[in-house]
PDB file of N, CA and C in Angstrom:
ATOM      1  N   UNK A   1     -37.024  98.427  -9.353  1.00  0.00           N
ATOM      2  CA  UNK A   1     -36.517  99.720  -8.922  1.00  0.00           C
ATOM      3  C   UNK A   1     -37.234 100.200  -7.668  1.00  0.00           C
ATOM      4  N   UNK A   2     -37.450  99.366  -6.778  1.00  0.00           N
ATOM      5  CA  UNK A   2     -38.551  99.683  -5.986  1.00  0.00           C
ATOM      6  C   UNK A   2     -37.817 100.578  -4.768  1.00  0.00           C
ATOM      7  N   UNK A   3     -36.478 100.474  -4.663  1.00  0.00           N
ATOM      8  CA  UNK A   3     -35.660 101.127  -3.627  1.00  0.00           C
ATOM      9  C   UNK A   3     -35.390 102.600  -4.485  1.00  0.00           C
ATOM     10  N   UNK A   4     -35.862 102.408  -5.669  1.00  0.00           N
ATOM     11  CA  UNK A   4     -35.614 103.921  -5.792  1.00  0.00           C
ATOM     12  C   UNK A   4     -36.926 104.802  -6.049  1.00  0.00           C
ATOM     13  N   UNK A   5     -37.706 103.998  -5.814  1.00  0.00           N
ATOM     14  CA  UNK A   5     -39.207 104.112  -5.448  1.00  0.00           C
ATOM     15  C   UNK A   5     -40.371 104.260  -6.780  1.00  0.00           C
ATOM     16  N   UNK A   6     -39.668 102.933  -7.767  1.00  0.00           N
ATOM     17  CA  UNK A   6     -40.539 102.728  -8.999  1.00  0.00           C
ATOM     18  C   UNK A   6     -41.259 101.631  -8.804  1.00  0.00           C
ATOM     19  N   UNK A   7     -42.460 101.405  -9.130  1.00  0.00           N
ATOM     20  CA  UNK A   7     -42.923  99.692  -8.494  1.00  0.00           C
ATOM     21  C   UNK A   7     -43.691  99.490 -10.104  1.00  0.00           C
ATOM     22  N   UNK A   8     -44.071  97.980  -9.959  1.00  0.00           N
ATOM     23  CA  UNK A   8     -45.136  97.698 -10.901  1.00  0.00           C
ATOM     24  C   UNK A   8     -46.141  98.657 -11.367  1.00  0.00           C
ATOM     25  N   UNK A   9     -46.326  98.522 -12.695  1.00  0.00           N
ATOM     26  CA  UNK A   9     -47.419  99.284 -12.850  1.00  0.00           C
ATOM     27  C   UNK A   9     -47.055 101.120 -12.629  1.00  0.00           C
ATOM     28  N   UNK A  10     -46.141 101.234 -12.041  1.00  0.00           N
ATOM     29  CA  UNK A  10     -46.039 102.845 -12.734  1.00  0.00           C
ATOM     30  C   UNK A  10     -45.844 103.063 -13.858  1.00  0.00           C
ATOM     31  N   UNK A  11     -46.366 104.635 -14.557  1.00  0.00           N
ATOM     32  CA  UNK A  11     -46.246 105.203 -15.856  1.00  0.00           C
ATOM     33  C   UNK A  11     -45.200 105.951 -15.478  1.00  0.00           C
ATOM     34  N   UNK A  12     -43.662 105.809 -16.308  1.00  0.00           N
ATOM     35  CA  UNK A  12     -42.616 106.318 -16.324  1.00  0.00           C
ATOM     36  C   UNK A  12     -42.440 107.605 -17.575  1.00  0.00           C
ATOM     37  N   UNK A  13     -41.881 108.830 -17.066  1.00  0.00           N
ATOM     38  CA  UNK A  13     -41.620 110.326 -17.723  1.00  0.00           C
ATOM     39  C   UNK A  13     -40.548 110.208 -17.848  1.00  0.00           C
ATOM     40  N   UNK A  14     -39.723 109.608 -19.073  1.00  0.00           N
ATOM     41  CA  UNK A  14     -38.840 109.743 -19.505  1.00  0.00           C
ATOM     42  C   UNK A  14     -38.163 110.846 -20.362  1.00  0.00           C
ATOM     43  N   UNK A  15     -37.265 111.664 -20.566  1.00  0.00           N
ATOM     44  CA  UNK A  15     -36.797 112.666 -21.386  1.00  0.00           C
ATOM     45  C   UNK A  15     -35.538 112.489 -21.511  1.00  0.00           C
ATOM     46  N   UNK A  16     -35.795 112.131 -23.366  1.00  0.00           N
ATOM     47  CA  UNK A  16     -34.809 111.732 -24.735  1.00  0.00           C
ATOM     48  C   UNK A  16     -33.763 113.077 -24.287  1.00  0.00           C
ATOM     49  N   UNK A  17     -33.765 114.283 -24.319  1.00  0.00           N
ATOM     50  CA  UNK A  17     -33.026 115.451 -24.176  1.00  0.00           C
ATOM     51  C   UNK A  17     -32.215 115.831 -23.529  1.00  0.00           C
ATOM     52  N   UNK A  18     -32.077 115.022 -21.944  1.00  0.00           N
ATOM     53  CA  UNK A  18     -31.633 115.320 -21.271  1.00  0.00           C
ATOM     54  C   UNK A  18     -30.333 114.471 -21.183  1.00  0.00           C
ATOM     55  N   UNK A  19     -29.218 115.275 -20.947  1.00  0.00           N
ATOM     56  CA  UNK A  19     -27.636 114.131 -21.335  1.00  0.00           C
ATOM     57  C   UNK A  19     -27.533 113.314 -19.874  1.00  0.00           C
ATOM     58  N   UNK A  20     -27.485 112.407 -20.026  1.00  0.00           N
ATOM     59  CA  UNK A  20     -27.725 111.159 -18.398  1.00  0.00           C
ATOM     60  C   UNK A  20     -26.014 111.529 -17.769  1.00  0.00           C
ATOM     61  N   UNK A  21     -26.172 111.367 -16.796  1.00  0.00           N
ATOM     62  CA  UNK A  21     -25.097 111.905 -16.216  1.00  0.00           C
ATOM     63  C   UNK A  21     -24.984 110.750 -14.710  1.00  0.00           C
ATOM     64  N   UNK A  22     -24.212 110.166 -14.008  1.00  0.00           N
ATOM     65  CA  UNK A  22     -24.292 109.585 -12.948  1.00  0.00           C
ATOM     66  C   UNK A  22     -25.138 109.916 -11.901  1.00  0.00           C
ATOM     67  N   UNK A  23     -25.779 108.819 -11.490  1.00  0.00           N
ATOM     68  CA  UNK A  23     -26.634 108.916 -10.242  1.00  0.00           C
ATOM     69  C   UNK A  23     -28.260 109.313 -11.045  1.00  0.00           C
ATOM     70  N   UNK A  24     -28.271 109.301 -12.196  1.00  0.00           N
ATOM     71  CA  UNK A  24     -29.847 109.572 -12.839  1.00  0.00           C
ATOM     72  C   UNK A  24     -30.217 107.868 -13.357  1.00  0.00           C
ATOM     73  N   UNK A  25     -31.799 108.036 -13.274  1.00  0.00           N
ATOM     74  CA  UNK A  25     -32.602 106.815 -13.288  1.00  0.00           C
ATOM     75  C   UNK A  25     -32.770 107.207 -14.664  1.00  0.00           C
ATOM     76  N   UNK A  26     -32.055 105.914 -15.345  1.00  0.00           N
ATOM     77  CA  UNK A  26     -32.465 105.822 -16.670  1.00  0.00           C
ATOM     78  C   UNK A  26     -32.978 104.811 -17.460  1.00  0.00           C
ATOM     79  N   UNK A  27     -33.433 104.605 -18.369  1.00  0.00           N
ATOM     80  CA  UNK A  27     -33.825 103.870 -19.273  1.00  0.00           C
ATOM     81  C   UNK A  27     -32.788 103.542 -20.600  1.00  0.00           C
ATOM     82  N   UNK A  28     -32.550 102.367 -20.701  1.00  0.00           N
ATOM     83  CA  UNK A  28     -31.371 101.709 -21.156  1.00  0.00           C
ATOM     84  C   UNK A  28     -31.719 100.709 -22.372  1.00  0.00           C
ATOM     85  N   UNK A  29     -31.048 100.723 -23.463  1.00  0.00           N
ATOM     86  CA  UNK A  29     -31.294  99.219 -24.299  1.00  0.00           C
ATOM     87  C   UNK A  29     -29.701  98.721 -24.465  1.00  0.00           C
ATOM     88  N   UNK A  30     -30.334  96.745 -23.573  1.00  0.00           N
ATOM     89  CA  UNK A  30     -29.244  96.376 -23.064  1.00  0.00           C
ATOM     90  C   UNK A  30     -29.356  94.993 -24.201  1.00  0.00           C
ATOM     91  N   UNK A  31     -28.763  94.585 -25.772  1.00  0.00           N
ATOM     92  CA  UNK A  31     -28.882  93.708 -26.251  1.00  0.00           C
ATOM     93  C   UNK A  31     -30.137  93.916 -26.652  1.00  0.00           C
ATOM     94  N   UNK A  32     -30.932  95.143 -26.885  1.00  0.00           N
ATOM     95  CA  UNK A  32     -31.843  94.735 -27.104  1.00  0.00           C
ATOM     96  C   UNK A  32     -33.215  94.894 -26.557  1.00  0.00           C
ATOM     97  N   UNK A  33     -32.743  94.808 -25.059  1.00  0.00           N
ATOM     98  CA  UNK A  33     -33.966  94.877 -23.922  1.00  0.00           C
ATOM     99  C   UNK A  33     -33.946  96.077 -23.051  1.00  0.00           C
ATOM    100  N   UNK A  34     -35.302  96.753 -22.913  1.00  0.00           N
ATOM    101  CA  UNK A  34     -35.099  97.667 -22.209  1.00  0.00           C
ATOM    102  C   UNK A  34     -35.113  97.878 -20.778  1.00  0.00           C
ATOM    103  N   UNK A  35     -34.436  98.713 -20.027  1.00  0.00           N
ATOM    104  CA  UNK A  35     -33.936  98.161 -18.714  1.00  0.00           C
ATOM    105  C   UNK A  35     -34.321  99.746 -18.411  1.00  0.00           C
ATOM    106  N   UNK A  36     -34.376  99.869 -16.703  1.00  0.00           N
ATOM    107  CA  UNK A  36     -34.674 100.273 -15.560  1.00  0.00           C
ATOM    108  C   UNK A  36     -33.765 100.814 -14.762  1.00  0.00           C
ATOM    109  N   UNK A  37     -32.516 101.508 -14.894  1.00  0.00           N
ATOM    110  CA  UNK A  37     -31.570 101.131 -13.536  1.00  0.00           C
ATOM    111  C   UNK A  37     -30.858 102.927 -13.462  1.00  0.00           C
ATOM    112  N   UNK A  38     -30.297 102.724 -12.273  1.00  0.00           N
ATOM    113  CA  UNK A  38     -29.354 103.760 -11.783  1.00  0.00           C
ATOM    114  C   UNK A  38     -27.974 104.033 -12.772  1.00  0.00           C
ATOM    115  N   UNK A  39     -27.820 105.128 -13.096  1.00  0.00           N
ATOM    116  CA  UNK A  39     -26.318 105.202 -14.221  1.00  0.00           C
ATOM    117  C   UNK A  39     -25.699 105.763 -13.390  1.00  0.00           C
ATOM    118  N   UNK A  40     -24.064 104.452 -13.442  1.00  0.00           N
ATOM    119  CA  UNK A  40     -23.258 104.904 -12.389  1.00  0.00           C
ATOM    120  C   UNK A  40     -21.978 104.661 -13.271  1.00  0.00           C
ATOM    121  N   UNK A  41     -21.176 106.038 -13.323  1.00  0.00           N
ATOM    122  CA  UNK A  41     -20.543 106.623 -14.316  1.00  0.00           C
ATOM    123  C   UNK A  41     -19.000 106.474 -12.840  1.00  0.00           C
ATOM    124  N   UNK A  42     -18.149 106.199 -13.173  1.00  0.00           N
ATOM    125  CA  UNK A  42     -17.181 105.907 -12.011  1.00  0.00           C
ATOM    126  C   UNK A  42     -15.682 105.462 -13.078  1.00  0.00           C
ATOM    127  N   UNK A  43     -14.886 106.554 -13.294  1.00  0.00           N
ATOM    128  CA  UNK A  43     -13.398 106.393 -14.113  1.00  0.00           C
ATOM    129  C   UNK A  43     -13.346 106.066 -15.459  1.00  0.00           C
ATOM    130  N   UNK A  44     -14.721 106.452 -16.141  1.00  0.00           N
ATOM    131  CA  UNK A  44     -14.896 106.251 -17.598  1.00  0.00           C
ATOM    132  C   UNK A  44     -15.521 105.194 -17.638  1.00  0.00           C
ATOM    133  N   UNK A  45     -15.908 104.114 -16.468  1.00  0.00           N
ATOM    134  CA  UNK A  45     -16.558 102.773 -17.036  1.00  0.00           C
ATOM    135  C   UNK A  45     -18.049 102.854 -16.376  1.00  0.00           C
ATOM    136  N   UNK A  46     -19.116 102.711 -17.402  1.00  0.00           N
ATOM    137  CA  UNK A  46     -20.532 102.799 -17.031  1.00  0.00           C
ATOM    138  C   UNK A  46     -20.880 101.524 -16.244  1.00  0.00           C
ATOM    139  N   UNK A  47     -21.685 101.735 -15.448  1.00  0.00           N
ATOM    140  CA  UNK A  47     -22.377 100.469 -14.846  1.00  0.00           C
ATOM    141  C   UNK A  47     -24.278 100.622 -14.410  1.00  0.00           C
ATOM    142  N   UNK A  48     -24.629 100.227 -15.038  1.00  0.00           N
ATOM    143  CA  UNK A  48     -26.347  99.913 -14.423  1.00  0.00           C
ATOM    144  C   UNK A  48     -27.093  99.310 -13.212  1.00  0.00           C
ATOM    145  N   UNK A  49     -27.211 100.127 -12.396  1.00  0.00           N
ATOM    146  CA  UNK A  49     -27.283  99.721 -11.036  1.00  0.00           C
ATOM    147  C   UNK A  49     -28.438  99.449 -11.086  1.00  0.00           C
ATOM    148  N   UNK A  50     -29.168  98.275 -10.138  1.00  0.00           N
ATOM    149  CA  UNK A  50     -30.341  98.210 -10.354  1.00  0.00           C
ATOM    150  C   UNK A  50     -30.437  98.642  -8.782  1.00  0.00           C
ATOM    151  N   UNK A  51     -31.861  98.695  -8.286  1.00  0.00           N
ATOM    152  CA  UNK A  51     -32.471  99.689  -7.130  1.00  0.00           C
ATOM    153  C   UNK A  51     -33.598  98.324  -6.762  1.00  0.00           C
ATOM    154  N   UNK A  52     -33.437  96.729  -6.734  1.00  0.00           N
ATOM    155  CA  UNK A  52     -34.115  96.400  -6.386  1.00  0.00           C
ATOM    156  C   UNK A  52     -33.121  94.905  -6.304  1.00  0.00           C
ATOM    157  N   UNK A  53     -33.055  94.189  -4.855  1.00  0.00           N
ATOM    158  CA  UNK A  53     -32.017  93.491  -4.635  1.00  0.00           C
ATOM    159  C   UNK A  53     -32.344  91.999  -5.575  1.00  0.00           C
ATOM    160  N   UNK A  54     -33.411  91.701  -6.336  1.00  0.00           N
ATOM    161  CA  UNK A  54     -33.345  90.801  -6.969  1.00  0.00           C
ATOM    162  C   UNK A  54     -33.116  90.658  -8.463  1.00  0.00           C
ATOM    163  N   UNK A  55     -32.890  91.837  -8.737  1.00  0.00           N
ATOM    164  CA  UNK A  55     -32.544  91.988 -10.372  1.00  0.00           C
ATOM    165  C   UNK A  55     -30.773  92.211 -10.173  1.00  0.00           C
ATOM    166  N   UNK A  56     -29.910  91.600 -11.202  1.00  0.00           N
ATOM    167  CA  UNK A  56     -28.295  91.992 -10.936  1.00  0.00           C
ATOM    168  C   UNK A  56     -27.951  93.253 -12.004  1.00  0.00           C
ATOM    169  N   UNK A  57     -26.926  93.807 -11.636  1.00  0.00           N
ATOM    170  CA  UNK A  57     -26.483  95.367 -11.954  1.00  0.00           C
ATOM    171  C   UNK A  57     -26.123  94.656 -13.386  1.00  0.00           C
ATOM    172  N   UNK A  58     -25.954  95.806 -14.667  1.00  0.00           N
ATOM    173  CA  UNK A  58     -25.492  95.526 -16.022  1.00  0.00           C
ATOM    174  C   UNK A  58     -24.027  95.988 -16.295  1.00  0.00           C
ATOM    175  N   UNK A  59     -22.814  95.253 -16.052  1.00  0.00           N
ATOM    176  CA  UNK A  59     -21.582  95.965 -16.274  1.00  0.00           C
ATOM    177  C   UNK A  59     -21.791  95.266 -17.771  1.00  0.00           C
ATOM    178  N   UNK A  60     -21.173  96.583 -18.927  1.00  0.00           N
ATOM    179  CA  UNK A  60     -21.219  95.994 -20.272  1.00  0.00           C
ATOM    180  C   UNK A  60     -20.138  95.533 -20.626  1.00  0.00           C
ATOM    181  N   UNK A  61     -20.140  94.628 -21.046  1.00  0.00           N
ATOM    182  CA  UNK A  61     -18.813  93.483 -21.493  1.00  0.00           C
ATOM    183  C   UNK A  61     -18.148  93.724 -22.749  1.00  0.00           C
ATOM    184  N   UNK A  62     -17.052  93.786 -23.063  1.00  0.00           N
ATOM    185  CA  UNK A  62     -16.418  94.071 -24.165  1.00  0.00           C
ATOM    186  C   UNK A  62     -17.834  93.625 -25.206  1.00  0.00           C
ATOM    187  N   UNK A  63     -17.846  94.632 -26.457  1.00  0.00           N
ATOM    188  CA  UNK A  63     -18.388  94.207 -27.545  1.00  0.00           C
ATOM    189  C   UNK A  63     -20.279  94.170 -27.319  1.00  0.00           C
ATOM    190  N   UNK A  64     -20.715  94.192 -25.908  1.00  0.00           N
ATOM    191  CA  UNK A  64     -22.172  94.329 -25.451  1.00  0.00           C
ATOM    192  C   UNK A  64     -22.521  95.501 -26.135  1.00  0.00           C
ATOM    193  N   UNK A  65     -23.800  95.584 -26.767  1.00  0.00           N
ATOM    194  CA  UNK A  65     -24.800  97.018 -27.067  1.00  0.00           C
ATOM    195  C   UNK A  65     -25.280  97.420 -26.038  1.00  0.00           C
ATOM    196  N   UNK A  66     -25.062  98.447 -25.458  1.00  0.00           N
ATOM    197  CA  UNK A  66     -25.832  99.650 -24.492  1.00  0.00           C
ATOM    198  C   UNK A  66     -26.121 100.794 -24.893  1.00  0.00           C
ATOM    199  N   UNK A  67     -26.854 101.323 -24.820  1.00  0.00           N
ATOM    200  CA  UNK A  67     -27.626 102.238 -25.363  1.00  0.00           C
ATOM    201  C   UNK A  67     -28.446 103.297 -24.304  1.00  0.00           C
ATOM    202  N   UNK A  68     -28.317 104.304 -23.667  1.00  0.00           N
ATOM    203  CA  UNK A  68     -29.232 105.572 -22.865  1.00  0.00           C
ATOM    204  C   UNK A  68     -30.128 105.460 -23.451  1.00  0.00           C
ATOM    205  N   UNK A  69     -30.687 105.434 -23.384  1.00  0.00           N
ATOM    206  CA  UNK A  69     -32.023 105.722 -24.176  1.00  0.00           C
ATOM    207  C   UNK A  69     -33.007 107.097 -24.042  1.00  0.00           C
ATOM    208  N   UNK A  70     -32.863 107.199 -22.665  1.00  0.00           N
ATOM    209  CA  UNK A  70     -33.423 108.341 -21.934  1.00  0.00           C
ATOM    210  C   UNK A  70     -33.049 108.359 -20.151  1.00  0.00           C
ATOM    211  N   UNK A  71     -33.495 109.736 -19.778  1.00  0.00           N
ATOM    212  CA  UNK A  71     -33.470 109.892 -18.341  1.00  0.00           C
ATOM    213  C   UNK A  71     -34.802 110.183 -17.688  1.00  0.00           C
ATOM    214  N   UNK A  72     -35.445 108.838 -16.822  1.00  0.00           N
ATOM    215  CA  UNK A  72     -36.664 109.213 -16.173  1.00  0.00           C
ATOM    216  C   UNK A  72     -36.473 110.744 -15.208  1.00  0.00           C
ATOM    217  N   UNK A  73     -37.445 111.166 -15.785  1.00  0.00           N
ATOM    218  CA  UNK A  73     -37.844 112.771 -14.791  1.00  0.00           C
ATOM    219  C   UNK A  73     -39.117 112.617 -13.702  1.00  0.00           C
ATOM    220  N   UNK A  74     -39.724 111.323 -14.107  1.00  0.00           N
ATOM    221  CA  UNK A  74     -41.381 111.235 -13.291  1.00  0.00           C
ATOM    222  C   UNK A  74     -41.850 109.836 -12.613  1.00  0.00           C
ATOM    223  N   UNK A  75     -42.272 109.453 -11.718  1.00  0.00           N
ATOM    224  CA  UNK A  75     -42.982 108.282 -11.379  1.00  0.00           C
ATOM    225  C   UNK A  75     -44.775 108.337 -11.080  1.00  0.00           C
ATOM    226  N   UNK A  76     -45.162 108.430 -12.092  1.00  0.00           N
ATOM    227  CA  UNK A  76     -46.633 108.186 -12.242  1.00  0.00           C
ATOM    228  C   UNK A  76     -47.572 106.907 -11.409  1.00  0.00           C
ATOM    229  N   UNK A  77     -47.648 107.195 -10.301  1.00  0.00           N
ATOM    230  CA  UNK A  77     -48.520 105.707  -9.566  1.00  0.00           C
ATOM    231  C   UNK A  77     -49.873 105.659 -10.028  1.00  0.00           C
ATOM    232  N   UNK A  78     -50.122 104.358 -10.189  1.00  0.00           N
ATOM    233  CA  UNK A  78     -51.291 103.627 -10.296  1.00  0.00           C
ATOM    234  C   UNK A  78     -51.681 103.344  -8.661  1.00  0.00           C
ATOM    235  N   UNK A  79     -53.508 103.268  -8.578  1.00  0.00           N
ATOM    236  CA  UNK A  79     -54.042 103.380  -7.412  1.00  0.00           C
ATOM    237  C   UNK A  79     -54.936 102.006  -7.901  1.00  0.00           C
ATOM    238  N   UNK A  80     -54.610 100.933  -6.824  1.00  0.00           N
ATOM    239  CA  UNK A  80     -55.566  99.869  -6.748  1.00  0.00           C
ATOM    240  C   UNK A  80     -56.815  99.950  -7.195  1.00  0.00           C
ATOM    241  N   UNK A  81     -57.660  99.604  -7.702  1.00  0.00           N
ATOM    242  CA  UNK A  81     -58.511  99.073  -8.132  1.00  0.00           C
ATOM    243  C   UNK A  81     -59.729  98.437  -6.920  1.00  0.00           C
TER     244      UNK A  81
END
């Protein structure tokens, strides 16, 4: 997510409460795994954008588990060592 300016090693502020709505950085369980990406809400069909050109976007496939999980509110950086 580094184009949306999350990198390694940040502590992410996620909030369960808030209803995710397009264009919010959310936190996702995709099969299972938890994911990172942009929610892009476009004619009723969700898609998981990712914000970093080497990971691919999550369109969910008939019958796939997706799950919101939450909407990041914070990017907490870590300082080198």
């Amino acid at each position: 997510m580094r184009d949306a300016g999350i990198f390694d090693g940040d502590v992410l502020i996620v909030d369960r409460a808030i209803r995710p709505h397009h264009g919010h950085v959310v936190i996702a369980v995709v099969e299972g795994d938890f994911v990172c990406k942009t929610l892009s809400m476009r004619l009723g069909r969700m898609k998981l954008k990712a914000a970093h050109p080497g990971y691919p976007d999550v369109i969910p496939k008939e019958g796939q588990t997706v799950e919101i999980w939450g909407v990041v509110t914070a990017s907490i950086k870590t300082m080198p060592l």
